[in-house]
C-alpha atoms as a PDB file:
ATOM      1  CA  UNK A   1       7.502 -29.020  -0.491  1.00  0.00           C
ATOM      2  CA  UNK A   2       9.078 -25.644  -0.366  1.00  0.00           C
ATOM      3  CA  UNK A   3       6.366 -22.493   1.141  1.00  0.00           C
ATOM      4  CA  UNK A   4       4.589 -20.781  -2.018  1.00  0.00           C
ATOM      5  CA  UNK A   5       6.262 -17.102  -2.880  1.00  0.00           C
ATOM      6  CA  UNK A   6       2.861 -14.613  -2.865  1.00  0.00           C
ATOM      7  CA  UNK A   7       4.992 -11.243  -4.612  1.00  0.00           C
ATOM      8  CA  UNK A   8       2.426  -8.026  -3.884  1.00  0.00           C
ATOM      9  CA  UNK A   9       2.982  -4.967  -5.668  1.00  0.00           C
ATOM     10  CA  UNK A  10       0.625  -2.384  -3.467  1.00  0.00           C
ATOM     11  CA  UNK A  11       1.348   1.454  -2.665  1.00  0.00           C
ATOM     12  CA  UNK A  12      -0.418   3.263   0.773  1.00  0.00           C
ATOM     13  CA  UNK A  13      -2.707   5.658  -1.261  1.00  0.00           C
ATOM     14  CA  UNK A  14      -4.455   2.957  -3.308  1.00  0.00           C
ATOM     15  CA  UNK A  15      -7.509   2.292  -2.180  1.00  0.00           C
ATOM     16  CA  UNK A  16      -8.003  -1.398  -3.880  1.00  0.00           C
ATOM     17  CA  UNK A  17      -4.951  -2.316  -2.215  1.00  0.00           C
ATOM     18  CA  UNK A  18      -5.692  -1.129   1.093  1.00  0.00           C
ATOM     19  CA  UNK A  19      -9.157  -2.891   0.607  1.00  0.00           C
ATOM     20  CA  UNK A  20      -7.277  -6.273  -0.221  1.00  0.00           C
ATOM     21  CA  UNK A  21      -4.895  -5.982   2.349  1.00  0.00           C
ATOM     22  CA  UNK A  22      -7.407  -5.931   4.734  1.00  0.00           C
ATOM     23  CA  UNK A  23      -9.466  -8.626   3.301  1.00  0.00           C
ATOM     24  CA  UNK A  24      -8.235 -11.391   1.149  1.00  0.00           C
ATOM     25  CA  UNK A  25      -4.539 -11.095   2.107  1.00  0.00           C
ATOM     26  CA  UNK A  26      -5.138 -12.000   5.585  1.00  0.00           C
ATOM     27  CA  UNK A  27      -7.310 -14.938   4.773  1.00  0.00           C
ATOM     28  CA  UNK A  28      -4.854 -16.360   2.042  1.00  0.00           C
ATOM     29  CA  UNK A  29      -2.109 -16.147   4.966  1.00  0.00           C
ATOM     30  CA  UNK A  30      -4.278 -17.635   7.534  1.00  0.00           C
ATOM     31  CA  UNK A  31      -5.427 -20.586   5.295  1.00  0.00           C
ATOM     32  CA  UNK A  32      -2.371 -21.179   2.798  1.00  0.00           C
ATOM     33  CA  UNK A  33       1.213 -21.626   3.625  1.00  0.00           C
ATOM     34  CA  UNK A  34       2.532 -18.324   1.805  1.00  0.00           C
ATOM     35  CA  UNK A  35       5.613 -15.836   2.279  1.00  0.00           C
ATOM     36  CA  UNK A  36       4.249 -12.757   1.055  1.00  0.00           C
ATOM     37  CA  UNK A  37       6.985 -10.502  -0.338  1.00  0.00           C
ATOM     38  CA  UNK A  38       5.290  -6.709  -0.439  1.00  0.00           C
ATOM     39  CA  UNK A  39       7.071  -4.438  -2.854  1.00  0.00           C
ATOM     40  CA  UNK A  40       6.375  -0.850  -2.624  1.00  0.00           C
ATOM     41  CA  UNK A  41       5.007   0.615  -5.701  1.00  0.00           C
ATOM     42  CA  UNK A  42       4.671   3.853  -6.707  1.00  0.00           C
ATOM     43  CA  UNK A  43       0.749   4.520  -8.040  1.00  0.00           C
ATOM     44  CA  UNK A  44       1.328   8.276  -8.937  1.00  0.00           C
ATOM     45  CA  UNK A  45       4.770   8.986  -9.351  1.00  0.00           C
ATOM     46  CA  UNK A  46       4.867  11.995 -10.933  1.00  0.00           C
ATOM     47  CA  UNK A  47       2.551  13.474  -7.940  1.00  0.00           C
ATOM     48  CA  UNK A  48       5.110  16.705  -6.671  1.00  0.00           C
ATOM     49  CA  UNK A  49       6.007  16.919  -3.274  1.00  0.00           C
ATOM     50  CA  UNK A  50       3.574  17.908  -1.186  1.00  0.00           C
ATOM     51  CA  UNK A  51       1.095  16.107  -2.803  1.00  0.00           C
ATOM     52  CA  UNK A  52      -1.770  16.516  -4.763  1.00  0.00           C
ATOM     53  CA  UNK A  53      -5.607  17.268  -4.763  1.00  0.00           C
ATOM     54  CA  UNK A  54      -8.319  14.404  -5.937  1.00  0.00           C
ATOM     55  CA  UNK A  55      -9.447  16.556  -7.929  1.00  0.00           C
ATOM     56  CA  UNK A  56      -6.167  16.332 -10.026  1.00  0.00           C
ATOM     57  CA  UNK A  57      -7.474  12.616 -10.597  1.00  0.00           C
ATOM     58  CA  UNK A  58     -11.059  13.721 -10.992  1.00  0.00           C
ATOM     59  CA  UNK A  59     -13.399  16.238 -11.875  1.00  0.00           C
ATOM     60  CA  UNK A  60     -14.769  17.814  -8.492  1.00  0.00           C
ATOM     61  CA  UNK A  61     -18.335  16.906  -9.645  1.00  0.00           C
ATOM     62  CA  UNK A  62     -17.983  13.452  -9.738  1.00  0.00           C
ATOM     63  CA  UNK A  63     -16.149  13.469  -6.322  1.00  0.00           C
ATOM     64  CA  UNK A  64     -19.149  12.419  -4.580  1.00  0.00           C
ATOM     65  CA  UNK A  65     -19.541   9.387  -6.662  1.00  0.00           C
ATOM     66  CA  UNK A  66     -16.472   8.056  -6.457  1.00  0.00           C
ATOM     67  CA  UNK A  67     -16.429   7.761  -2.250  1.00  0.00           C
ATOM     68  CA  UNK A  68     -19.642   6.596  -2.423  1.00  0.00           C
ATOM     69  CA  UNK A  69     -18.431   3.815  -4.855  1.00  0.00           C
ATOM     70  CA  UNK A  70     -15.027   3.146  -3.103  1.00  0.00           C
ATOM     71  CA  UNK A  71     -17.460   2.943   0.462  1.00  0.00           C
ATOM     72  CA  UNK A  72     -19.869   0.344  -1.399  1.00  0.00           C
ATOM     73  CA  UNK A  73     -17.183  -1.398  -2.546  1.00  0.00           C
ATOM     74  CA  UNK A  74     -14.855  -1.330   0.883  1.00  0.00           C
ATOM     75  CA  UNK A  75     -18.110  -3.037   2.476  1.00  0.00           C
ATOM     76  CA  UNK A  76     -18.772  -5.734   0.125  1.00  0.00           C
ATOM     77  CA  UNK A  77     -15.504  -7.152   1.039  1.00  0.00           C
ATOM     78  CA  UNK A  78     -16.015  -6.533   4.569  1.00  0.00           C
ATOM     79  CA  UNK A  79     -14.066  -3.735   5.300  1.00  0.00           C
ATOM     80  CA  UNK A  80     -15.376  -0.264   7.480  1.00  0.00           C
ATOM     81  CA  UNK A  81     -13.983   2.692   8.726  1.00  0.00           C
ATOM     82  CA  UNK A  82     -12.533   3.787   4.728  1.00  0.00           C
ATOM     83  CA  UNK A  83     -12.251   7.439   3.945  1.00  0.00           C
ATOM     84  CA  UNK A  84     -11.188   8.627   0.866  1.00  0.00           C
ATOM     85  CA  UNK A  85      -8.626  11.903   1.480  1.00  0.00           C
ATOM     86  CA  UNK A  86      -9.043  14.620  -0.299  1.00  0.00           C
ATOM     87  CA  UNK A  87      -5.191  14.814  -0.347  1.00  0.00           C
ATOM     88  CA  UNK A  88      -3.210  12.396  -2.078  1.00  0.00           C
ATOM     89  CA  UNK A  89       0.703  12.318  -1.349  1.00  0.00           C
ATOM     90  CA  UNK A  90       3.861  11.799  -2.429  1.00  0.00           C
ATOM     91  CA  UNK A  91       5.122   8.297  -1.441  1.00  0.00           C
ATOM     92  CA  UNK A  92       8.378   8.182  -1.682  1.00  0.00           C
ATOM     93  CA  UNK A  93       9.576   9.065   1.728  1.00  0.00           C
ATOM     94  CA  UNK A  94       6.890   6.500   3.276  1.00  0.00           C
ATOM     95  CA  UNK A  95       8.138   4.028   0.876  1.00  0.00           C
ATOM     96  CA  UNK A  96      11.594   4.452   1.857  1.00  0.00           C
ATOM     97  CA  UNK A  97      10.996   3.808   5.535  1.00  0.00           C
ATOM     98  CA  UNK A  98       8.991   0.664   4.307  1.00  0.00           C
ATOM     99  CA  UNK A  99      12.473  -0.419   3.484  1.00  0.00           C
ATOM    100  CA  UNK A 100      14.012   0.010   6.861  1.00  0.00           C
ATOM    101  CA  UNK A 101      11.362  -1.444   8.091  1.00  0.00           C
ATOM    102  CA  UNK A 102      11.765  -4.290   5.855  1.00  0.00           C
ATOM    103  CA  UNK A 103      15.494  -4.483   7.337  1.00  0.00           C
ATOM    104  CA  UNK A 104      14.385  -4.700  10.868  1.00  0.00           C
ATOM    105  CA  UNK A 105      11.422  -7.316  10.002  1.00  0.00           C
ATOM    106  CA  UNK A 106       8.757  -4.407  10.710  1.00  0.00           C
ATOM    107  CA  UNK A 107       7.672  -4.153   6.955  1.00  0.00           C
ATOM    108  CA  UNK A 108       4.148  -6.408   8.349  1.00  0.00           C
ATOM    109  CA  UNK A 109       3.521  -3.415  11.161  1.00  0.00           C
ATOM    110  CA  UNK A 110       4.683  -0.776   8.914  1.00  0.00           C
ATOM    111  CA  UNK A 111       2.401  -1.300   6.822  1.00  0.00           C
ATOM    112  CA  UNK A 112      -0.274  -1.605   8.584  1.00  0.00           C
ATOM    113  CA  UNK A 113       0.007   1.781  10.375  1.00  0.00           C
ATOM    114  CA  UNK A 114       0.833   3.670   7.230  1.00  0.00           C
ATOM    115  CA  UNK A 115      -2.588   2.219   5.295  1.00  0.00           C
ATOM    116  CA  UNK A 116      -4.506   2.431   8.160  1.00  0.00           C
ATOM    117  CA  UNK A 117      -2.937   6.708   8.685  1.00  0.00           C
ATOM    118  CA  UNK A 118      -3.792   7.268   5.511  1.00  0.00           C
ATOM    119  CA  UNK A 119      -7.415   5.647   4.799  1.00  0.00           C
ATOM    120  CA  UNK A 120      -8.688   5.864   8.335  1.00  0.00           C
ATOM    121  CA  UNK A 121      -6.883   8.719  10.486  1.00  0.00           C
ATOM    122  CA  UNK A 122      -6.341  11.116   7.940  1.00  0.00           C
ATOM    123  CA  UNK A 123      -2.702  10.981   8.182  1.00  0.00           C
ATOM    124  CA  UNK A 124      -0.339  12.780   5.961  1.00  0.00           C
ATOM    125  CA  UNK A 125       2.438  10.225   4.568  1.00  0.00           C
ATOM    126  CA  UNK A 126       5.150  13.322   3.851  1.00  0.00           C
ATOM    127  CA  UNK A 127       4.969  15.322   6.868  1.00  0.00           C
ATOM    128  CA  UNK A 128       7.821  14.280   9.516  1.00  0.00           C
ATOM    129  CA  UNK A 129       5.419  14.446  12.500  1.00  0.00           C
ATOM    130  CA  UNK A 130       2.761  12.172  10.593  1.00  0.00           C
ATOM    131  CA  UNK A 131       5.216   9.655   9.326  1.00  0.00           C
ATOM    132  CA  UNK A 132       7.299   9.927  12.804  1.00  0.00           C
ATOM    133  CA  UNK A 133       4.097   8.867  14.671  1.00  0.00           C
ATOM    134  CA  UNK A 134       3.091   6.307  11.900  1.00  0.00           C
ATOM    135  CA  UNK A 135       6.850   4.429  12.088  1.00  0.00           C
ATOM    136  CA  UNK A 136       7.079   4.813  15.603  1.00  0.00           C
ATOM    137  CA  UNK A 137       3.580   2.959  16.542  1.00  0.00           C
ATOM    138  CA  UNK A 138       5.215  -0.168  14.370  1.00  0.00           C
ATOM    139  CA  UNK A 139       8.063  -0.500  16.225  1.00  0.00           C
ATOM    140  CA  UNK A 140      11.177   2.040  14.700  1.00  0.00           C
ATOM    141  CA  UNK A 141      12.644   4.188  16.247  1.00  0.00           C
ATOM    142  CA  UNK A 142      10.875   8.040  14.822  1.00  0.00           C
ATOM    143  CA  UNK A 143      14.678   9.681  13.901  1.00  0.00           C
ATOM    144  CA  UNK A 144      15.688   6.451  11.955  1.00  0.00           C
ATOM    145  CA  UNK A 145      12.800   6.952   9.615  1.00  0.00           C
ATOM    146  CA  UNK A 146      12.819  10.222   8.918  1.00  0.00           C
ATOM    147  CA  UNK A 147      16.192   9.073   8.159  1.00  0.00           C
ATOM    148  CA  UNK A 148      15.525   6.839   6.671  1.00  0.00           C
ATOM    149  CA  UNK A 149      12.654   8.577   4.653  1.00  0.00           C
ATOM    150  CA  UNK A 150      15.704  11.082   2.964  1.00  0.00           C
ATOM    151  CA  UNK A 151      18.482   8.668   2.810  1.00  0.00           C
ATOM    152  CA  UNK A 152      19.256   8.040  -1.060  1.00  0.00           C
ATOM    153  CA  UNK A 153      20.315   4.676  -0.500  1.00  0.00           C
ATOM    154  CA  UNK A 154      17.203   4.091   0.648  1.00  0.00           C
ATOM    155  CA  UNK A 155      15.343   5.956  -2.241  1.00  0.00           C
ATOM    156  CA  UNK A 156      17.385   3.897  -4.960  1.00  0.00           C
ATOM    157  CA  UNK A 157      15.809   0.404  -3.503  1.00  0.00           C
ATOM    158  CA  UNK A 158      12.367   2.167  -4.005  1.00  0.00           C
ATOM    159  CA  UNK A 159      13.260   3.183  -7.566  1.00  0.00           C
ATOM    160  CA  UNK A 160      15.003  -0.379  -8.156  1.00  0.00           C
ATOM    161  CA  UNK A 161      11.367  -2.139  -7.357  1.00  0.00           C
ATOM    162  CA  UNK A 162       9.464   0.243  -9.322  1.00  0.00           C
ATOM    163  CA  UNK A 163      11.987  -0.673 -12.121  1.00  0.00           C
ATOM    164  CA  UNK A 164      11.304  -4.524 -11.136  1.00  0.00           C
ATOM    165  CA  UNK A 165       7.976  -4.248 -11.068  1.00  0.00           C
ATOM    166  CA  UNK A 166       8.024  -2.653 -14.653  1.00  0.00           C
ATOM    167  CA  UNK A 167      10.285  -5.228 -15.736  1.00  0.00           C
ATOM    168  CA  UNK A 168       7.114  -8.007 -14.565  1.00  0.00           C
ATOM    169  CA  UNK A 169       4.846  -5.704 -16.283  1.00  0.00           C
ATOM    170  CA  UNK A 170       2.835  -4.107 -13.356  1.00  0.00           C
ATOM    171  CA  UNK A 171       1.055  -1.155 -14.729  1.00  0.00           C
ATOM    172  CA  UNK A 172      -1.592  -1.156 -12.228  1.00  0.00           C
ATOM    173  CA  UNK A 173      -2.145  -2.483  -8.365  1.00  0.00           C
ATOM    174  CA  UNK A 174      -2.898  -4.484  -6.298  1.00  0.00           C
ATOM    175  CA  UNK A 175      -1.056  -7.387  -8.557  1.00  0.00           C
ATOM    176  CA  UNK A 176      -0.666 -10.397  -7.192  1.00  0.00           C
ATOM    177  CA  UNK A 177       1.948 -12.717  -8.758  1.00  0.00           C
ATOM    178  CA  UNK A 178       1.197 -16.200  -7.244  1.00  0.00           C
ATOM    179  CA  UNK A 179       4.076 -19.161  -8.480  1.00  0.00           C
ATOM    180  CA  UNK A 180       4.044 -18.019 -12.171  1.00  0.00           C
ATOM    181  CA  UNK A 181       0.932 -16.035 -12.426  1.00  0.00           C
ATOM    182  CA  UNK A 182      -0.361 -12.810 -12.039  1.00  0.00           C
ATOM    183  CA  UNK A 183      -3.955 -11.826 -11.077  1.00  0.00           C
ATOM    184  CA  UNK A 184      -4.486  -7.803 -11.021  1.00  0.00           C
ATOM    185  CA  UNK A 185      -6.585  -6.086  -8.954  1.00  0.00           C
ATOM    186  CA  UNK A 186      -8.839  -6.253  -5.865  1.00  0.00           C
ATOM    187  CA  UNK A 187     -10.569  -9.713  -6.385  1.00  0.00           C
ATOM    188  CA  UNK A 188     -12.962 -11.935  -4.148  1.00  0.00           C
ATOM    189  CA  UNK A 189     -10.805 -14.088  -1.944  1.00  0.00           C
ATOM    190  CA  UNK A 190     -11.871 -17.343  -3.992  1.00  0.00           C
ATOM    191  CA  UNK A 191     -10.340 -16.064  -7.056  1.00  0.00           C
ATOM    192  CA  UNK A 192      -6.779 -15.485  -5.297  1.00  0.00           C
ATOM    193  CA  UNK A 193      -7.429 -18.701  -3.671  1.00  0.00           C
ATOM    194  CA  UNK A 194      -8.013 -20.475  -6.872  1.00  0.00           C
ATOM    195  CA  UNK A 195      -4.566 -19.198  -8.045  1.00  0.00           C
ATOM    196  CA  UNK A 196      -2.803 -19.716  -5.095  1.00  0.00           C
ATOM    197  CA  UNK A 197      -4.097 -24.006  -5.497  1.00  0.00           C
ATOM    198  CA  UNK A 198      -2.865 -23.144  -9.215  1.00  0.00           C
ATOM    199  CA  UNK A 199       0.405 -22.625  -7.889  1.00  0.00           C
ATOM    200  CA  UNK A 200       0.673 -25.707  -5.634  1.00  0.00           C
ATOM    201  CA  UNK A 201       0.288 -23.560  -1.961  1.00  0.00           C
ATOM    202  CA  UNK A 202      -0.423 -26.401   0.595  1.00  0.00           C
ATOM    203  CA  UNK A 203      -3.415 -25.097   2.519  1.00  0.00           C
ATOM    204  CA  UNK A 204      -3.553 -24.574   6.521  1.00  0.00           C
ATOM    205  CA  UNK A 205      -7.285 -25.304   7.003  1.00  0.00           C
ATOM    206  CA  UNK A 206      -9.992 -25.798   5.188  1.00  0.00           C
ATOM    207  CA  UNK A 207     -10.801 -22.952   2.606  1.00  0.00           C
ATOM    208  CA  UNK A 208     -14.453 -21.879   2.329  1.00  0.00           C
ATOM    209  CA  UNK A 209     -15.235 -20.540  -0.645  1.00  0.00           C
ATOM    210  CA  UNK A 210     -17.092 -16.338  -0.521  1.00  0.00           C
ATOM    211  CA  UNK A 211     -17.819 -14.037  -3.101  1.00  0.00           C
ATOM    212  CA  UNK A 212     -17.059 -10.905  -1.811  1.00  0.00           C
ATOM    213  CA  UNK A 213     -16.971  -9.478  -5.196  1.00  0.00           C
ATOM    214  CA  UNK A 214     -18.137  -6.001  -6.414  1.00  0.00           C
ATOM    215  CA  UNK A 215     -18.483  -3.664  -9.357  1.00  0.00           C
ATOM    216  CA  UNK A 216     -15.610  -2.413 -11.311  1.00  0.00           C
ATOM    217  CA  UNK A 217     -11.864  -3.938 -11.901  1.00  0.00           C
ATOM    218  CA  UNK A 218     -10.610  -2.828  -8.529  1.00  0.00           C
ATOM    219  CA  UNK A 219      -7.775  -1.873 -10.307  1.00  0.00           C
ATOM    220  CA  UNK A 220      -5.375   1.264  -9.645  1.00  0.00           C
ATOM    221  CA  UNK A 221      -3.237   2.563 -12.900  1.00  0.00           C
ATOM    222  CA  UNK A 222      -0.335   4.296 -12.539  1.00  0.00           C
ATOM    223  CA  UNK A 223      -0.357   7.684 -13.838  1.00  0.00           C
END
């Protein structure tokens, strides 16, 4: 029996998928025999370079509410340590080094340090020295990603997998697409566990069922 294909389509300033990847994503891996394939995914962009302000997304006033929500929501999955930036970049250099790290099998590492710059260090994923000190501490070398980060040819595999992710109707993220089906947003693990026994994934140990549910879709929309 060939290893299930788990396709994510995730970008670094979502919150839902940062709160997945650190949640259900690891426990699917540890407990079903999966190859993830991540595909970068734009969530704003038509945000101009240099980024944006929240506020562009909301009204100031209801700021307040919406960390407190994304906190209550971070914890009942089990996840601490969440800010939510006032500052929302640009991705489009960070997803380019994502695919050169991709190329040198870093994309795991990668990652990791860009969600965890972003939504716990209040890193800035545009600036060279943030993104050099975010690519170097998964293993590339700092001048290959900033590189990297302008190359075009790089740039055109980031617009090819927005255009693939269109094409598999992705309009907002985290979305899953486990064998043949897609489940959107930032569910309790058994849900995504449920799909990924849908789709025939042989299971490494013993699966214990948790709700680690919470209010709203966890859904981002692009914009």
């Amino acid at each position: 029996m060939s290893t299930t294909v788990l396709r994510l389509y995730s970008d670094f300033v979502c919150p839902f998928c940062f709160i997945a990847e650190h949640s259900t994503l690891p426990r699917l891996r540890e407990e079903f025999d999966l190859a993830v394939e991540w595909c970068g995914f734009e969530l704003h962009p038509g945000t101009p370079r240099g980024g944006m302000s929240l506020s562009s997304l909301f009204p100031p006033a209801r700021l307040p509410a919406v960390r407190a929500h994304m906190q209550q929501f971070a914890a009942r999955f089990g996840v601490t340590g969440m800010n939510h930036p006032d500052h929302i970049p640009n991705t489009r250099r960070a997803l380019a080094i994502a695919e050169l790290a991709r190329d040198q099998a870093r994309l795991d590492a990668f990652r990791e340090s860009a969600m965890v710059g972003y939504w716990c260090e209040g890193l800035d994923l545009e600036t060279d020295r943030d993104l050099r000190a975010i690519a170097e501490r998964a293993g590339l070398a700092g001048d290959d990603a900033l590189a990297a980060a302008n190359d075009p040819a790089f740039h055109v595999r980031v617009d090819e997998r927005q255009a693939d992710a269109r094409r598999h109707g992705v309009t907002g993220i985290p979305t899953f697409f486990i064998g043949g089906e897609a489940v959107v947003g930032c569910h309790p693990y058994d849900v995504l566990a449920a799909a990924a026994r849908r789709a025939g994934a042989r299971p490494r140990l013993r699966a214990v069922a948790e709700d680690g549910g919470g209010e709203g879709d966890g859904v981002n929309r692009t914009r």
